[in-house]
C-alpha atoms as a PDB file:
ATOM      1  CA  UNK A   1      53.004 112.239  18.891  1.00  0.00           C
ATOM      2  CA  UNK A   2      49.438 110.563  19.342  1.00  0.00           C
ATOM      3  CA  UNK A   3      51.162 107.529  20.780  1.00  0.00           C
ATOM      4  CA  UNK A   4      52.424 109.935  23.503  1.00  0.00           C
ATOM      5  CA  UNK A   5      49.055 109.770  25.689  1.00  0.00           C
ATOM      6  CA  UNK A   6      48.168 106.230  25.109  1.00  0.00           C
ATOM      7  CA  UNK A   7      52.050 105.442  26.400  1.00  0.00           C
ATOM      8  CA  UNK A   8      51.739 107.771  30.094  1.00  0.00           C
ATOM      9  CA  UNK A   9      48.616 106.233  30.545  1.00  0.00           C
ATOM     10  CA  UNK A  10      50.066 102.786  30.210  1.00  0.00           C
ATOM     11  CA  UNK A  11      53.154 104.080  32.505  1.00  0.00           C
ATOM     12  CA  UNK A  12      49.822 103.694  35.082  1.00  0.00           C
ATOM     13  CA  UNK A  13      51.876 106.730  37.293  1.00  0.00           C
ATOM     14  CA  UNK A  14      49.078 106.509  39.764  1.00  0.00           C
ATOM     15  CA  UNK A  15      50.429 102.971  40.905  1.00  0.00           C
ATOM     16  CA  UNK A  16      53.778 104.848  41.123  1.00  0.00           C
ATOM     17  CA  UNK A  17      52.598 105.196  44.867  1.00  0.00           C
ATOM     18  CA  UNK A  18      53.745 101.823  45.993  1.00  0.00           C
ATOM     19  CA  UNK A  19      57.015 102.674  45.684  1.00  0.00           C
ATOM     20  CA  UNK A  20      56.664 104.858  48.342  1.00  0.00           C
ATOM     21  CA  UNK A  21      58.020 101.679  50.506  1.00  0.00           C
ATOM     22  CA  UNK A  22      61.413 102.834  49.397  1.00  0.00           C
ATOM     23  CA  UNK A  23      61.183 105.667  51.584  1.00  0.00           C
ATOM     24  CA  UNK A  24      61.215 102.946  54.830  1.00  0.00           C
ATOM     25  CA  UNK A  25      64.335 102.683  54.865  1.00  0.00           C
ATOM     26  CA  UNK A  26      65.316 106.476  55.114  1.00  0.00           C
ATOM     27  CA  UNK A  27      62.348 107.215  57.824  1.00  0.00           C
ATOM     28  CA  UNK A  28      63.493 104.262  59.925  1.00  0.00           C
ATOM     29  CA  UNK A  29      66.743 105.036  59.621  1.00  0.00           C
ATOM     30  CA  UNK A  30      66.638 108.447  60.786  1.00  0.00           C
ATOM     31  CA  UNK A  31      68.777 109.744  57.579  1.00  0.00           C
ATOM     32  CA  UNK A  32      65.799 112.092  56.406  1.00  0.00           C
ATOM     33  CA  UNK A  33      67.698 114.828  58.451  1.00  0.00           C
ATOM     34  CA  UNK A  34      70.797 114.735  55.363  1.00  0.00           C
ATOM     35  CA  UNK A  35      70.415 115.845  51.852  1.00  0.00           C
ATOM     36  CA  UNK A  36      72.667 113.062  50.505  1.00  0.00           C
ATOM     37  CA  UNK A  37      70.840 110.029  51.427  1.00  0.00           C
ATOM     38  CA  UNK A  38      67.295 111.958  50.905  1.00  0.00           C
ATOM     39  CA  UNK A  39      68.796 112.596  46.973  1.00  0.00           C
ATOM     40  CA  UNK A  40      69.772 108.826  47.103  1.00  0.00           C
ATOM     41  CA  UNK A  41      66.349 107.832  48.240  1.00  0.00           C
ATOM     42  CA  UNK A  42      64.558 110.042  45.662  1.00  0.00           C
ATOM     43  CA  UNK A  43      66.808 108.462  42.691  1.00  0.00           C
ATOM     44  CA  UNK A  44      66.065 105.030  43.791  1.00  0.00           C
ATOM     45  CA  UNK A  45      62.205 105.956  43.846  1.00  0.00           C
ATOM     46  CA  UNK A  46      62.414 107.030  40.152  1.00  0.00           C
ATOM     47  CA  UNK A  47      64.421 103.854  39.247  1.00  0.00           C
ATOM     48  CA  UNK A  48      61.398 101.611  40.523  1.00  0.00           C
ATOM     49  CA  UNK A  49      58.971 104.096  38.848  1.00  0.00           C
ATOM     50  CA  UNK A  50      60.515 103.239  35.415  1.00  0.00           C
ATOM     51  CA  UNK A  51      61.156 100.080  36.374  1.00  0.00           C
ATOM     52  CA  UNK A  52      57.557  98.850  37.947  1.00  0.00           C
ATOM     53  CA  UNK A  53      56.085 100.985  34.655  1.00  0.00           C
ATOM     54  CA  UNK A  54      57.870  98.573  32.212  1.00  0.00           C
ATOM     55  CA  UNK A  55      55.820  95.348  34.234  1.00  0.00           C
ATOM     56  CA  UNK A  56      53.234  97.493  33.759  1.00  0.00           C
ATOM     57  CA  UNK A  57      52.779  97.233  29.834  1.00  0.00           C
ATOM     58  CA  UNK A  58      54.293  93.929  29.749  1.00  0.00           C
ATOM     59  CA  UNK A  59      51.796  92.629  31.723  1.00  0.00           C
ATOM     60  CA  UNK A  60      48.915  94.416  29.631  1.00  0.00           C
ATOM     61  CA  UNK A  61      50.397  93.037  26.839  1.00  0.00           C
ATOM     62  CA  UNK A  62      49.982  89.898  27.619  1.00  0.00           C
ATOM     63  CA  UNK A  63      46.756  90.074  29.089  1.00  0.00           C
ATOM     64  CA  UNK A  64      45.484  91.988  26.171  1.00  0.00           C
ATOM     65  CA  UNK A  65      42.958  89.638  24.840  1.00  0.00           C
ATOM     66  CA  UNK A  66      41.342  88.717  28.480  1.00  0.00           C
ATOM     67  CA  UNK A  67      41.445  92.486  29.686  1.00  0.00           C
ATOM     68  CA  UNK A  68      38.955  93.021  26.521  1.00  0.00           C
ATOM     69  CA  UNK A  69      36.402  90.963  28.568  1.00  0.00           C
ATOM     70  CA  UNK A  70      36.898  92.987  31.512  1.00  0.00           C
ATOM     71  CA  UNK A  71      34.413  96.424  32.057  1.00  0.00           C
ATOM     72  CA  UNK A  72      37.563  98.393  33.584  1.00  0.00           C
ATOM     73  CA  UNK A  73      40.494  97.232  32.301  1.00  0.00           C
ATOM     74  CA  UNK A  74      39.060  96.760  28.672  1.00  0.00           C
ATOM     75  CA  UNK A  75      39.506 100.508  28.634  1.00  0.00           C
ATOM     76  CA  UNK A  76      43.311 100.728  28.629  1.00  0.00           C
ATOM     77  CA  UNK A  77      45.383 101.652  25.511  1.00  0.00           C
ATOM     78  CA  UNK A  78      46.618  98.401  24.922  1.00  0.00           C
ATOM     79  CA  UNK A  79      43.600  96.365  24.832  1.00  0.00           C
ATOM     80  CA  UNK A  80      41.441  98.691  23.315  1.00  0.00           C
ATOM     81  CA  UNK A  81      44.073  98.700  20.661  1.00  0.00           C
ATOM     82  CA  UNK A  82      45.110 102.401  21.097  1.00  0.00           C
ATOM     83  CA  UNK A  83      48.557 101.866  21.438  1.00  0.00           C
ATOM     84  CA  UNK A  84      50.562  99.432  19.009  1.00  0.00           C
ATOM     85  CA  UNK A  85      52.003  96.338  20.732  1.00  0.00           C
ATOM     86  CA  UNK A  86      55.640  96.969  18.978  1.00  0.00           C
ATOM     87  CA  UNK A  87      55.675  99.935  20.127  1.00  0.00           C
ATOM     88  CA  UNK A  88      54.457  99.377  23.645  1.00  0.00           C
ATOM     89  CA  UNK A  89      56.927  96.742  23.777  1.00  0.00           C
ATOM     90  CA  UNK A  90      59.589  98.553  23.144  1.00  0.00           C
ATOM     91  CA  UNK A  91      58.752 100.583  25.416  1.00  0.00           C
ATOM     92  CA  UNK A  92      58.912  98.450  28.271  1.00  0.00           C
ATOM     93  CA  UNK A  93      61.904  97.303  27.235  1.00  0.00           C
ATOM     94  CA  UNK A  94      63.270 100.744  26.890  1.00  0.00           C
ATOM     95  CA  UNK A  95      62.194 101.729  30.898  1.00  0.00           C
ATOM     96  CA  UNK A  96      63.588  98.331  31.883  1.00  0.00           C
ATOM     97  CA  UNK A  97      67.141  98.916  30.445  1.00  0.00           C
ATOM     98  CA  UNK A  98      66.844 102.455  31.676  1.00  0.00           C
ATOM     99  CA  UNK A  99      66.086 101.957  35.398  1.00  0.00           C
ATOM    100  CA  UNK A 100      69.107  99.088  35.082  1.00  0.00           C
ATOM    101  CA  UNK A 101      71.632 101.428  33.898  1.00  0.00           C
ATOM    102  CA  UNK A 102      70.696 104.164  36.612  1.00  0.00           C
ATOM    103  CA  UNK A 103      70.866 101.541  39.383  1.00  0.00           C
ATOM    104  CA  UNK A 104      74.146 101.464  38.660  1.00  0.00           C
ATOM    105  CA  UNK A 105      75.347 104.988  39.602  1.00  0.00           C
ATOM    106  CA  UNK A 106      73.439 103.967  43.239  1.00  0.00           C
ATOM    107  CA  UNK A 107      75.125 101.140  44.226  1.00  0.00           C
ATOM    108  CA  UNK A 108      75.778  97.591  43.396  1.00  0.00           C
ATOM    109  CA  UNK A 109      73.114  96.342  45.922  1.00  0.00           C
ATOM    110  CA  UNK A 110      70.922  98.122  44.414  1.00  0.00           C
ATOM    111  CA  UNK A 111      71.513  96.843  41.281  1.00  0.00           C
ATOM    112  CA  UNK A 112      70.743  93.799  41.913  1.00  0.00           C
ATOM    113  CA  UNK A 113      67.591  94.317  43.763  1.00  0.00           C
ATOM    114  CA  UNK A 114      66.293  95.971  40.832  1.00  0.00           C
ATOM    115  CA  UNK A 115      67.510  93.700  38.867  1.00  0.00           C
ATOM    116  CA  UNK A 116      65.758  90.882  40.830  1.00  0.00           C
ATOM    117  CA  UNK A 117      62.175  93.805  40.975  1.00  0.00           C
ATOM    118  CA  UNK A 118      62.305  93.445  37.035  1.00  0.00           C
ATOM    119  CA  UNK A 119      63.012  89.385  36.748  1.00  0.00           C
ATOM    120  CA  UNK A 120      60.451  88.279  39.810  1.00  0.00           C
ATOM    121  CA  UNK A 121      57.114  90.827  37.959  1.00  0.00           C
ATOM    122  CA  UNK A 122      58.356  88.920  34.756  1.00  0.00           C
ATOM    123  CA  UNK A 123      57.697  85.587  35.548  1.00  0.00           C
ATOM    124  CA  UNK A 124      55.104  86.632  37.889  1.00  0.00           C
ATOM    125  CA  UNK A 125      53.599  88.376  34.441  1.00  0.00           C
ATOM    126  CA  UNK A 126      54.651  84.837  32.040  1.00  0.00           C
ATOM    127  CA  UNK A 127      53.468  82.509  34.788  1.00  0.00           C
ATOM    128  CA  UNK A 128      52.903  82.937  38.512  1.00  0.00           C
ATOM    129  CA  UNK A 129      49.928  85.265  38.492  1.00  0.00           C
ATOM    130  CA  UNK A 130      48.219  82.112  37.094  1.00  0.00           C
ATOM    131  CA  UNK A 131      49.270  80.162  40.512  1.00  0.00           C
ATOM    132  CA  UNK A 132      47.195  80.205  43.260  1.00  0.00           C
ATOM    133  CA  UNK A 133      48.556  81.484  46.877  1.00  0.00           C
ATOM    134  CA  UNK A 134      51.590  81.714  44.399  1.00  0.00           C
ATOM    135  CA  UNK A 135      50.063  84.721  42.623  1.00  0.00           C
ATOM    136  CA  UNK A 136      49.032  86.889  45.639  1.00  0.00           C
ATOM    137  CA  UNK A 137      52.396  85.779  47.424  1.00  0.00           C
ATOM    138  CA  UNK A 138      54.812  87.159  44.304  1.00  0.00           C
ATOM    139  CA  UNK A 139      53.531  90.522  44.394  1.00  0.00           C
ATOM    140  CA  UNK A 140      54.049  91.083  48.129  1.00  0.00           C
ATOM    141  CA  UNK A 141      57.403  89.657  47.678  1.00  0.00           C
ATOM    142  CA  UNK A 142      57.609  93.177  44.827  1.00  0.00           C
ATOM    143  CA  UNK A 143      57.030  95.264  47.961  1.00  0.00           C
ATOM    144  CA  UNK A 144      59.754  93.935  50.037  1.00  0.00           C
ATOM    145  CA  UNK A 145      62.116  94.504  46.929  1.00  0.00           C
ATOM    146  CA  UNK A 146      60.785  97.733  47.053  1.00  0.00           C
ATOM    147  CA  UNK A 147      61.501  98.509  51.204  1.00  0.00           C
ATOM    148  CA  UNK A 148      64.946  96.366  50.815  1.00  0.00           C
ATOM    149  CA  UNK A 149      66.089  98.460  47.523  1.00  0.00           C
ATOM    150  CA  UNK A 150      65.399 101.753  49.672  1.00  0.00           C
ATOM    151  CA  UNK A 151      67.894 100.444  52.255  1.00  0.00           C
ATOM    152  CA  UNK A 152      70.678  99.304  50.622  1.00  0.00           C
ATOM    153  CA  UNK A 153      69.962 102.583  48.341  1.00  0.00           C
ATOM    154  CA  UNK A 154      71.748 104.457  51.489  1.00  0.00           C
ATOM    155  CA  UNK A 155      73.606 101.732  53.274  1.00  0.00           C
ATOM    156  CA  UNK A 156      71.562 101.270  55.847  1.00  0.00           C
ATOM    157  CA  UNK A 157      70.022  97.956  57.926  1.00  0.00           C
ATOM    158  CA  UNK A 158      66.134  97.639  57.669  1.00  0.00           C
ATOM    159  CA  UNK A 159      64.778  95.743  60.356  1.00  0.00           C
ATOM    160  CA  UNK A 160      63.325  92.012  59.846  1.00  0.00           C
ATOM    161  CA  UNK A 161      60.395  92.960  61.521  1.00  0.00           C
ATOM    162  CA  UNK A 162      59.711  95.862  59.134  1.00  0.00           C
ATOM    163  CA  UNK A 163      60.239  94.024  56.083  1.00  0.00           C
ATOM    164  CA  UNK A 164      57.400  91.272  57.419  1.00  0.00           C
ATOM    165  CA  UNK A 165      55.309  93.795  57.489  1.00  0.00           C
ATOM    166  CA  UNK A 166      55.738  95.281  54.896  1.00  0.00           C
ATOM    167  CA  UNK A 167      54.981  91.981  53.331  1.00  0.00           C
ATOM    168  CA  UNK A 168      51.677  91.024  55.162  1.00  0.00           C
ATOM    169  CA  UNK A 169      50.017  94.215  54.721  1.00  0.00           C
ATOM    170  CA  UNK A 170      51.592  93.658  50.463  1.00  0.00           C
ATOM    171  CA  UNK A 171      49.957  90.574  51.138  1.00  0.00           C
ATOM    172  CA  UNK A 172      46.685  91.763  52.607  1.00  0.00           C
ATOM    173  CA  UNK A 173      46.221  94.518  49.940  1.00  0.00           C
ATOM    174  CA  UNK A 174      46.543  92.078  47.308  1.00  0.00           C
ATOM    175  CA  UNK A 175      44.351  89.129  48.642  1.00  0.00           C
ATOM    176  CA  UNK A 176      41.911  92.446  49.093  1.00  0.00           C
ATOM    177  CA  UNK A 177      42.307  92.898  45.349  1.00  0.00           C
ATOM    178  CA  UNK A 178      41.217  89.381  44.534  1.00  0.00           C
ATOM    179  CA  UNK A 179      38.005  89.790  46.487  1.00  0.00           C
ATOM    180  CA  UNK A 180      37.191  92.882  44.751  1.00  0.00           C
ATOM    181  CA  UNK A 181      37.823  90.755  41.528  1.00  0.00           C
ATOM    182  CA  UNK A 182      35.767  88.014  41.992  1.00  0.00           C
ATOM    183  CA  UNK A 183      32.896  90.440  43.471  1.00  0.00           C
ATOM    184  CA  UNK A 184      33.129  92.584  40.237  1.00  0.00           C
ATOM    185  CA  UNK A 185      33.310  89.858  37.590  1.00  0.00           C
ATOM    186  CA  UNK A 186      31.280  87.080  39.731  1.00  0.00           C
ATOM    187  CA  UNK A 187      30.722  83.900  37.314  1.00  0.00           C
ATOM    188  CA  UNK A 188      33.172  85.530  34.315  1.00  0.00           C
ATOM    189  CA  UNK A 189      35.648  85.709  37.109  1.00  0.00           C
ATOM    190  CA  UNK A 190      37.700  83.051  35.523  1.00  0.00           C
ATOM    191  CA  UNK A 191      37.386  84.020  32.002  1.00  0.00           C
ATOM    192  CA  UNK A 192      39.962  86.685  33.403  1.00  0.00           C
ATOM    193  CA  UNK A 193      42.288  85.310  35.657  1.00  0.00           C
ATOM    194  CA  UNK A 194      42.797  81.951  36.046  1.00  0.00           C
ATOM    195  CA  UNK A 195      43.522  81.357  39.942  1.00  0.00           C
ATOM    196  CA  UNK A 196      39.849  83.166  40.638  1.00  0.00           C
ATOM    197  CA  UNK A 197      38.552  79.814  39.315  1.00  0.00           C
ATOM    198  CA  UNK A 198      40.050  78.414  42.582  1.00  0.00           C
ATOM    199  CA  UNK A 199      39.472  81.154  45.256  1.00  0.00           C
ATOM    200  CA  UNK A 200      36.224  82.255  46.388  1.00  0.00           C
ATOM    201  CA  UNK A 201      34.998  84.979  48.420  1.00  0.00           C
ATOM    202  CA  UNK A 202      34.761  83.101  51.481  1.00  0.00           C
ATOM    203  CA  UNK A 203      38.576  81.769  51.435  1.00  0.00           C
ATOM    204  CA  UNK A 204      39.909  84.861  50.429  1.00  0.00           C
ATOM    205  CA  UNK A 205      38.022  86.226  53.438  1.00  0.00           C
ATOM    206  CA  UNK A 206      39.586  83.808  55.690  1.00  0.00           C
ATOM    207  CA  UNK A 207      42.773  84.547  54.539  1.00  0.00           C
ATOM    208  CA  UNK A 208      42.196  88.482  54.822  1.00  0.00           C
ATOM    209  CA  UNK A 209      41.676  87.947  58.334  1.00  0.00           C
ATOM    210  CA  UNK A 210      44.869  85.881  58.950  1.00  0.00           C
ATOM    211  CA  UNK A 211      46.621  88.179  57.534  1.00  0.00           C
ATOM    212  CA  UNK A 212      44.585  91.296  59.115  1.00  0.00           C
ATOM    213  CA  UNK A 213      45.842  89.838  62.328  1.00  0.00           C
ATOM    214  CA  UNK A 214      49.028  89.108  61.680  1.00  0.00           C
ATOM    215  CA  UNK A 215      50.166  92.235  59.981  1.00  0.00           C
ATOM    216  CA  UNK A 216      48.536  94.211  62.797  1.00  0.00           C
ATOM    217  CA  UNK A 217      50.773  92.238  65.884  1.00  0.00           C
ATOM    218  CA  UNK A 218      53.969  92.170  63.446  1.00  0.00           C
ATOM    219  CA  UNK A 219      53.763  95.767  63.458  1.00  0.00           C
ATOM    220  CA  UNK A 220      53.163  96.319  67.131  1.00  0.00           C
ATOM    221  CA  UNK A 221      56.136  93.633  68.282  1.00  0.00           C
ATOM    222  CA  UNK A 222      58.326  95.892  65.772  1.00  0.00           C
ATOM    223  CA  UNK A 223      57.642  99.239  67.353  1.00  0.00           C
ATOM    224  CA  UNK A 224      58.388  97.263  70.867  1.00  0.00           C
ATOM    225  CA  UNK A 225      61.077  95.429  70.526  1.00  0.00           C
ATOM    226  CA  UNK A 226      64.550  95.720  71.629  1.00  0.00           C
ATOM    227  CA  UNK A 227      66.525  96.702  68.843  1.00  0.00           C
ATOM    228  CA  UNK A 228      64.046  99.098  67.624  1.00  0.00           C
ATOM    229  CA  UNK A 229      64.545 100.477  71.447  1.00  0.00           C
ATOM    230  CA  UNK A 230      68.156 100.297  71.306  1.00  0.00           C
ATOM    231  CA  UNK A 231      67.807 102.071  67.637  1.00  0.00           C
ATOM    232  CA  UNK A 232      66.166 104.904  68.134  1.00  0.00           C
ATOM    233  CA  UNK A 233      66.565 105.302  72.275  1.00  0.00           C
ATOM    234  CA  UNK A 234      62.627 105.416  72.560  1.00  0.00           C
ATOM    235  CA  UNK A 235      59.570 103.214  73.336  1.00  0.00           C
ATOM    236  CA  UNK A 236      57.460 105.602  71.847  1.00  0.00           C
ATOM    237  CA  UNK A 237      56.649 104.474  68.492  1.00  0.00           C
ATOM    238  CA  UNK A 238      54.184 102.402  70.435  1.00  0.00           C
ATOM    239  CA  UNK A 239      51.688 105.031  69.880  1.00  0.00           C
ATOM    240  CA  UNK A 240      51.494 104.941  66.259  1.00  0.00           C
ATOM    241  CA  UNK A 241      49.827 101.102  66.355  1.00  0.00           C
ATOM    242  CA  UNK A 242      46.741 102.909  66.793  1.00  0.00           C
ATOM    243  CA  UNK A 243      47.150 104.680  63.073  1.00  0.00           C
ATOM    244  CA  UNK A 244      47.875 101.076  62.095  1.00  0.00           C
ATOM    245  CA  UNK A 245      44.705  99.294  63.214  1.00  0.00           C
ATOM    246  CA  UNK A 246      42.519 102.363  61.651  1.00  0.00           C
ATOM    247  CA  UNK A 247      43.761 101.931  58.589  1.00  0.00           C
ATOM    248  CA  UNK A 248      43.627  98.436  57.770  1.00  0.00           C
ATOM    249  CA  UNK A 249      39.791  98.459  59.605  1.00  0.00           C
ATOM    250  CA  UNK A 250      39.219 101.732  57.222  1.00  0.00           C
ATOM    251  CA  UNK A 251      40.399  99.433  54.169  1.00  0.00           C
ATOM    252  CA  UNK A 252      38.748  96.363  55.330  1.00  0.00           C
ATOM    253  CA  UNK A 253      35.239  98.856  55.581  1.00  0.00           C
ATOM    254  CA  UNK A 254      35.966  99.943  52.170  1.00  0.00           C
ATOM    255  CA  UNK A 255      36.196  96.121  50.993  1.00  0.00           C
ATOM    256  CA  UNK A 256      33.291  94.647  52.204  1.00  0.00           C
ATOM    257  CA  UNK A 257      30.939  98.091  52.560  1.00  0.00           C
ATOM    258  CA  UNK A 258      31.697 100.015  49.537  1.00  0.00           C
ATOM    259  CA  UNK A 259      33.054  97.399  47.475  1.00  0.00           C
ATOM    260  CA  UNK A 260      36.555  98.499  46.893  1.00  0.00           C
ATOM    261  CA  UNK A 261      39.744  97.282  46.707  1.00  0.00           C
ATOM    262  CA  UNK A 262      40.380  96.707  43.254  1.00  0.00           C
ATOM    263  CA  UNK A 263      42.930  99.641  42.976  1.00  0.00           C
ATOM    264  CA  UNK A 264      44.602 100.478  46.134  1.00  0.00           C
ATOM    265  CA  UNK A 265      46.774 103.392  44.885  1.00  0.00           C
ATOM    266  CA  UNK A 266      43.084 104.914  43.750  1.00  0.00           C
ATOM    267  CA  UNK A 267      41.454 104.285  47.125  1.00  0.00           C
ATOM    268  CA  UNK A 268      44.329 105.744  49.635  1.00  0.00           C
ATOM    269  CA  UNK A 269      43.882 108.997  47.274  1.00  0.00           C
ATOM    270  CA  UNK A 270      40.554 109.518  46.979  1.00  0.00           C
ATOM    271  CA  UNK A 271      39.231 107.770  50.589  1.00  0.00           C
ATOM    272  CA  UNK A 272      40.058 110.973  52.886  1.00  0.00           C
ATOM    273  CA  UNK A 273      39.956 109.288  56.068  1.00  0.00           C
ATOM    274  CA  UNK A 274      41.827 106.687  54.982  1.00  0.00           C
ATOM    275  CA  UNK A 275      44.640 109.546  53.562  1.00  0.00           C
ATOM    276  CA  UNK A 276      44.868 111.677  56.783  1.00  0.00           C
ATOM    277  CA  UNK A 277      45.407 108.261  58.387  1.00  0.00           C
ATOM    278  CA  UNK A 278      48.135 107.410  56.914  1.00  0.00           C
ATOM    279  CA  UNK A 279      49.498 111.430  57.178  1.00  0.00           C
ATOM    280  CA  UNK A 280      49.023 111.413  60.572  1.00  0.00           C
ATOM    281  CA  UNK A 281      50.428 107.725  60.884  1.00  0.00           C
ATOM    282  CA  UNK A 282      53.363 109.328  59.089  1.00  0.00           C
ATOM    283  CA  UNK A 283      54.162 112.671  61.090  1.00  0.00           C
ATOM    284  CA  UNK A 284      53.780 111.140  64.268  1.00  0.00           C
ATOM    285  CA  UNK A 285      55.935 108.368  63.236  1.00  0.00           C
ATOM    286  CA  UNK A 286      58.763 110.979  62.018  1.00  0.00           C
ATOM    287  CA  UNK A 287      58.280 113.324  64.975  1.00  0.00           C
ATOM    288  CA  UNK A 288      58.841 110.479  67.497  1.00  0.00           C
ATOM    289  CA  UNK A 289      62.213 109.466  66.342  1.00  0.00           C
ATOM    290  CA  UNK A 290      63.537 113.060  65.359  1.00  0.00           C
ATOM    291  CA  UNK A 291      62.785 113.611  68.986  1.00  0.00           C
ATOM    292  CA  UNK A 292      63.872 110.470  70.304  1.00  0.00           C
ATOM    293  CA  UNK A 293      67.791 111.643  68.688  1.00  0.00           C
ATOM    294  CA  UNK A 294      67.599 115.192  70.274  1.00  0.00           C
END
């Protein structure tokens, strides 16, 4: 059972929290007040654990000779050679067919969103993560998956608004992540990743603040407009823009101050501010509607 370790570690269950944007859908919706679509929501989460996992090693697989260059990533099973690439293939395959097959008993919506989750992080694995724009643009597209696969998990309309969020901030954490990248690796940067011949520190940090901007007044116009009024029966959720803009100026600190961003999962657990942010982004957000319904 020595391959047991070297296997979890590749599951990377740390990164397990960005499938937390399935729970959107059931917060928005106001259906965390019944057990059956909370179950539902829970079962879908575990579905895009296994599935997101399988990316995981496929990825490393692939990258396994360039991530032997890298200080960090050199570290993990596969590239170090800890964990044989039969077996972690099978693997992969293994979750993939497994999170398919549970899909099922959802719903066939979800089926094929997870379906589409799995085929999307494959090519982006084969091909588009060597794309510029393309690259940073496939993985936020992954995070609306994940928000639109925690709707239709439960039947339930997400709003347009939401899901361009959700994308712009998938997009800012991942532009974030190329920054950190080319910061960390500086003139090897290519050797690693092909597109971070092309960007540079200054365009990416053009682009951050695009998409700073744009995430940050997408967010706002969704808490004020009318169907979110006529949804919930309150203008209320106004106040939780405030959470909003803290959080991405906490990140954007984090970035350019501390030189972070290279593993956002990592720095929303261990940056505390950053965490009771996002806690008290998340309470207010739920108390406001649970009132709003009373």
């Amino acid at each position: 059972m020595r391959f047991l370790k070297p296997i979890i570690i590749e599951l990377r269950p740390v990164q397990w929290i960005k499938n937390l944007f399935l729970f959107a859908g059931l917060i928005f919706s106001f259906s965390f007040t019944r057990l059956g679509p909370v179950l539902q929501s829970l079962l879908g989460f575990v579905i895009f654990c296994l599935a997101s996992s399988s990316i995981y090693i496929l990825n490393d697989i692939i990258d396994r000779d360039i991530d032997r260059a890298h200080p960090q990533k050199r570290k993990r099973p596969i590239a170090s050679g800890e964990l044989n690439i039969r077996l972690a293939l099978f693997a992969s395959i293994l979750l993939a067919v497994t999170s398919m097959i549970l899909s099922v008993f959802l719903n066939r919506s979800f089926f094929i969103v997870c379906f589409s989750y799995i085929l999307l992080m494959t090519v982006y694995s084969l091909a588009l993560k060597n794309i510029i724009i393309l690259d940073v643009i496939s993985i936020a597209f992954g995070f609306i998956l994940r928000a639109v696969a925690g709707a239709v998990a439960i039947n339930v309309e997400i709003s347009p608004w939401l899901l361009l969020t959700t994308f712009l901030l998938a997009l800012f954490l991942g532009l974030c992540k190329r920054r950190y990248e080319i910061i960390l690796l500086r003139e090897n940067a290519h050797t690693h990743r092909n597109t971070l011949f092309h960007y540079s520190s200054y365009l990416l940090d053009q682009m951050i603040a695009v998409v700073t901007a744009s995430t940050v007044v997408t967010y706002a116009l969704y808490t004020m407009a009318k169907e979110t009024y006529l949804k919930f029966g309150t203008r209320l959720l106004g106040l939780t823009v405030p959470f909003v803009i803290y959080g991405i100026f906490r990140y954007l600190y984090l970035v350019h101050r501390k030189e972070e961003g290279g593993s956002p999962e990592k720095t929303l657990l261990t940056d505390r501010p950053l965490l009771v942010d996002i806690i008290l982004w998340g309470i207010t957000a739920i108390l406001i509607i649970f009132l709003s319904q009373r």
